[in-house]
PDB file of N, CA and C in Angstrom:
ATOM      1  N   UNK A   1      24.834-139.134  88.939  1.00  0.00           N
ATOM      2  CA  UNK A   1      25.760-139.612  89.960  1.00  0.00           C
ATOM      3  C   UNK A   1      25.162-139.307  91.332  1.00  0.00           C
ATOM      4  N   UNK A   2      25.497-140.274  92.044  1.00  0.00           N
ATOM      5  CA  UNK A   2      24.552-140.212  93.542  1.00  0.00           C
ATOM      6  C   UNK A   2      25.677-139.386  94.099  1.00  0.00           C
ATOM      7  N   UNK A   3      25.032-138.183  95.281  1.00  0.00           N
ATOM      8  CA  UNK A   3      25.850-137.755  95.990  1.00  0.00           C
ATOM      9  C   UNK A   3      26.389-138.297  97.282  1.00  0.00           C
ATOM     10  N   UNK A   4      27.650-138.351  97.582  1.00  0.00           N
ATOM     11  CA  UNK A   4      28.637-138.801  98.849  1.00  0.00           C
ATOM     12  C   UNK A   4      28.558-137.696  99.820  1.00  0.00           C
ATOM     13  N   UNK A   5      28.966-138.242 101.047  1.00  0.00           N
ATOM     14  CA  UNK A   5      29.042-137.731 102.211  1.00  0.00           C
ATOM     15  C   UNK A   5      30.598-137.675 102.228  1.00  0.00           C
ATOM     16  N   UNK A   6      31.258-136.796 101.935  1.00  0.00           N
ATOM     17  CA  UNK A   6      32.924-136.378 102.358  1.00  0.00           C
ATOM     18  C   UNK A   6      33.381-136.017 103.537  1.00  0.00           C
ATOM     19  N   UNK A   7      32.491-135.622 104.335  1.00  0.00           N
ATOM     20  CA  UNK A   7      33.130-134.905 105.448  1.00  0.00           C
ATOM     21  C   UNK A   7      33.943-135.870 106.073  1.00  0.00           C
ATOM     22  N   UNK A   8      33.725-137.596 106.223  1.00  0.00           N
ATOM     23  CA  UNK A   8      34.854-137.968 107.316  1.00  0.00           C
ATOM     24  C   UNK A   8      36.079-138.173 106.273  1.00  0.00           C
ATOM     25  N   UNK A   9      36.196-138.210 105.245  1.00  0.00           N
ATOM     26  CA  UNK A   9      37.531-138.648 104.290  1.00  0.00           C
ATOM     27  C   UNK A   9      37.995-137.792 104.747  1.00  0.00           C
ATOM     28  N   UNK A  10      39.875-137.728 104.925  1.00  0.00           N
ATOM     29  CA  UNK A  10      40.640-137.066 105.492  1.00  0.00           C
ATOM     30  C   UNK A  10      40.912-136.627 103.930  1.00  0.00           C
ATOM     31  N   UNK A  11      40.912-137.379 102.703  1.00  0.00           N
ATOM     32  CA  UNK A  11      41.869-136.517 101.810  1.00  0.00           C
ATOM     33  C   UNK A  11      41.306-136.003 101.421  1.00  0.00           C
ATOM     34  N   UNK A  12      40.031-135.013 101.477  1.00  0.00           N
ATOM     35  CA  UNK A  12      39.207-133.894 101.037  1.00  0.00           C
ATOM     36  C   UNK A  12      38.948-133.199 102.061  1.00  0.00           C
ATOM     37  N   UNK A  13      38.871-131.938 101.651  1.00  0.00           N
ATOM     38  CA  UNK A  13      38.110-130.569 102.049  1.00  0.00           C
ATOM     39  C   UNK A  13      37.284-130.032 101.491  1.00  0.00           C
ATOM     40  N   UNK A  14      36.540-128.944 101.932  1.00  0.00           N
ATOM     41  CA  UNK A  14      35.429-127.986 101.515  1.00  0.00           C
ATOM     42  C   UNK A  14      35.951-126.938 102.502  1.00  0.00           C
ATOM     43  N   UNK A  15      36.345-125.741 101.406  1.00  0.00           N
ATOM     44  CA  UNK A  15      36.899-124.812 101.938  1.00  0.00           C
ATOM     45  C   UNK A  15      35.982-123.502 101.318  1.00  0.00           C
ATOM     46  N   UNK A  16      34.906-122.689 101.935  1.00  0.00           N
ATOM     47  CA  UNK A  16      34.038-121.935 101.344  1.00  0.00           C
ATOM     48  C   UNK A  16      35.095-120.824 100.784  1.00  0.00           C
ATOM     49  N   UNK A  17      34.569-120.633  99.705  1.00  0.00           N
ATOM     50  CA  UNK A  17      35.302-119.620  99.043  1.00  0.00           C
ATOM     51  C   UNK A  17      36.745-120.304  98.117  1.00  0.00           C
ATOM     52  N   UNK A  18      36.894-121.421  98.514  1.00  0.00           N
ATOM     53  CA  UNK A  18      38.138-122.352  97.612  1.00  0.00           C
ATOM     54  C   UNK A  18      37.108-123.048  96.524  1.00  0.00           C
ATOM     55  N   UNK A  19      37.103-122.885  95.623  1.00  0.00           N
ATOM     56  CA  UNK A  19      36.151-123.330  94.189  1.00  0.00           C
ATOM     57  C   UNK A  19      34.881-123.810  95.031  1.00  0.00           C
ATOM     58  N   UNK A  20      34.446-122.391  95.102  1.00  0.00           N
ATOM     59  CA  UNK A  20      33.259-122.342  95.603  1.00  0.00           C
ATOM     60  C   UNK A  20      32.637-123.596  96.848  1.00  0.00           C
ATOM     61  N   UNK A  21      33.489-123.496  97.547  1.00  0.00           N
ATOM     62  CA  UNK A  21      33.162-125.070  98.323  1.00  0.00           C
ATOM     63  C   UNK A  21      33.355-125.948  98.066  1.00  0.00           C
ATOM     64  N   UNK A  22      33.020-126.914  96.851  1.00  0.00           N
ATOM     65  CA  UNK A  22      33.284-127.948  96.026  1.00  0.00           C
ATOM     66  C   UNK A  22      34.448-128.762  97.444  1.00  0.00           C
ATOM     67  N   UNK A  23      34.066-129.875  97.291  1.00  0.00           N
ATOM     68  CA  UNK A  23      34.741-131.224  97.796  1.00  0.00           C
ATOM     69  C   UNK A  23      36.600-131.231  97.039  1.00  0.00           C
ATOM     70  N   UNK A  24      37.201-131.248  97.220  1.00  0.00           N
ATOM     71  CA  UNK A  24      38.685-130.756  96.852  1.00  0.00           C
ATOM     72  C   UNK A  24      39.636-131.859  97.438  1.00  0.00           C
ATOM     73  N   UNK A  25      40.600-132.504  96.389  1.00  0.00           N
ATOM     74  CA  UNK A  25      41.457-133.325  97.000  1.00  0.00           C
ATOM     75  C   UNK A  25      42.199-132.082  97.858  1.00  0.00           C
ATOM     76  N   UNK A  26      42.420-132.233  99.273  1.00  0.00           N
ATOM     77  CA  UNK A  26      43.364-131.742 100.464  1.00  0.00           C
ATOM     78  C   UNK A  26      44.317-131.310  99.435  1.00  0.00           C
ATOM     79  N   UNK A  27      44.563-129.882 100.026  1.00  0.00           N
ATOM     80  CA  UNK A  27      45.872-128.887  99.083  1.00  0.00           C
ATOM     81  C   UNK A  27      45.996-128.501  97.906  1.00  0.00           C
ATOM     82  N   UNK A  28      45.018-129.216  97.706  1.00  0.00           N
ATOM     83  CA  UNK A  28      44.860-128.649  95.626  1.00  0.00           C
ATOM     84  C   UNK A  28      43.437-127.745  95.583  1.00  0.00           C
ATOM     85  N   UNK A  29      43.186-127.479  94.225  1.00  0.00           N
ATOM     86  CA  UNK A  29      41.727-127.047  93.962  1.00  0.00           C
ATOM     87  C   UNK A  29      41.795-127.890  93.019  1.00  0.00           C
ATOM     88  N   UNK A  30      41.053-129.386  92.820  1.00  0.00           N
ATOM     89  CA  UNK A  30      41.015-130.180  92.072  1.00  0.00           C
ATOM     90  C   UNK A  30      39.701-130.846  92.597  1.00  0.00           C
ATOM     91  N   UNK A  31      38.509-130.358  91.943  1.00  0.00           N
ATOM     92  CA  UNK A  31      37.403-131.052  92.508  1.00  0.00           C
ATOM     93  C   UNK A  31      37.129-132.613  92.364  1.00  0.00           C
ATOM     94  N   UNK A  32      36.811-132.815  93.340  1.00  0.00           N
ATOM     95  CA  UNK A  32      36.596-134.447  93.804  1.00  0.00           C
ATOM     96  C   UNK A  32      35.666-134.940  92.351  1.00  0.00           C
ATOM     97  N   UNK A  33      34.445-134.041  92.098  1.00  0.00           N
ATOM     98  CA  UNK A  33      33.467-134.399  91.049  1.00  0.00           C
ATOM     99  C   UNK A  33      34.308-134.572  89.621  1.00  0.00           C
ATOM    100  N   UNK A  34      35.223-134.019  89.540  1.00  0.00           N
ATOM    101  CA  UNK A  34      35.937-133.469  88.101  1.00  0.00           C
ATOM    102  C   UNK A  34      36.990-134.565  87.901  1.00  0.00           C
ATOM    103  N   UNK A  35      37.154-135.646  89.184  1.00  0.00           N
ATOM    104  CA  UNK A  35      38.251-136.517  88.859  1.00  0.00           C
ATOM    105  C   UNK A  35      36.796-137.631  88.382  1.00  0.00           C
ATOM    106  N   UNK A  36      35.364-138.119  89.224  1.00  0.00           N
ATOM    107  CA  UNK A  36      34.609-138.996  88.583  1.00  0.00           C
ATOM    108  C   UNK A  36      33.969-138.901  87.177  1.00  0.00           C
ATOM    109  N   UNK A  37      34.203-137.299  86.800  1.00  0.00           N
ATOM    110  CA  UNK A  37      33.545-137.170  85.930  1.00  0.00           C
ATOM    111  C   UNK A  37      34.472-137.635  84.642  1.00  0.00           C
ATOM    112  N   UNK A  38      35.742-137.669  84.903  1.00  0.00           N
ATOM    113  CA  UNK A  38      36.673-137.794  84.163  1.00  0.00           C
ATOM    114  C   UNK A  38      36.712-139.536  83.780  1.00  0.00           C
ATOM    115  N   UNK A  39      36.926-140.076  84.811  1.00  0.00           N
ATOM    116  CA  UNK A  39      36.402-141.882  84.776  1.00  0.00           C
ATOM    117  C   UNK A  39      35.232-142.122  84.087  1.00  0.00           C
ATOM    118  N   UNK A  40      34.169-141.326  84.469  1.00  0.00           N
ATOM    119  CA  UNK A  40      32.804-141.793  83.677  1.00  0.00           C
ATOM    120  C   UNK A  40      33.293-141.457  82.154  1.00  0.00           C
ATOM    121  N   UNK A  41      33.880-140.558  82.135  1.00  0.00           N
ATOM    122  CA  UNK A  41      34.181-140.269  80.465  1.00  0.00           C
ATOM    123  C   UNK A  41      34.931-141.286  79.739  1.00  0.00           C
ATOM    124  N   UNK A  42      35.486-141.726  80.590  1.00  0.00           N
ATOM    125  CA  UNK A  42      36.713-143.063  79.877  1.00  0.00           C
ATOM    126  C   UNK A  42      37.838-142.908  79.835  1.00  0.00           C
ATOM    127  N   UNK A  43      38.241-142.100  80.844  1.00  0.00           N
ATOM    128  CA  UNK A  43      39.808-141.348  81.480  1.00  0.00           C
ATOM    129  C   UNK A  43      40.320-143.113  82.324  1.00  0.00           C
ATOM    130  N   UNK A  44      41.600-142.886  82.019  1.00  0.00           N
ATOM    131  CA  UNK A  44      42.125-143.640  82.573  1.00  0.00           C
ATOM    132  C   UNK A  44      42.453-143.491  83.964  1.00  0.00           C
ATOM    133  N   UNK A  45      42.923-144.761  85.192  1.00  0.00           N
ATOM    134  CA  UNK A  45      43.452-143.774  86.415  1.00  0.00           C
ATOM    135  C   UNK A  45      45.129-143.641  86.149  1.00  0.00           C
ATOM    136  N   UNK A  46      45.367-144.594  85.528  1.00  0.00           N
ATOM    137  CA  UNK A  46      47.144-144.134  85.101  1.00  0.00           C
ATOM    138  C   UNK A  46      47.164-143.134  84.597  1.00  0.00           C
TER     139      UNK A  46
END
């Protein structure tokens, strides 16, 4: 997977020390990578 540039998306953060930095939907600890990785697997978005 090619890496993205997040910093201008408003609905992510990188909060050092919040799962280790990791790209994070805003207010959760739900890494940004862990929702594509989930699609590449054959996760639905419903």
């Amino acid at each position: 997977m090619a890496s993205l540039d997040w910093s201008q998306c408003p609905a992510v953060e990188s909060v050092p020390g919040k799962v280790s930095g990791a790209w994070v939907l805003k207010g959760t600890r739900m890494p940004v990578s862990a929702i594509f990785e989930n699609l590449e697997a054959g996760a639905s978005i419903d």
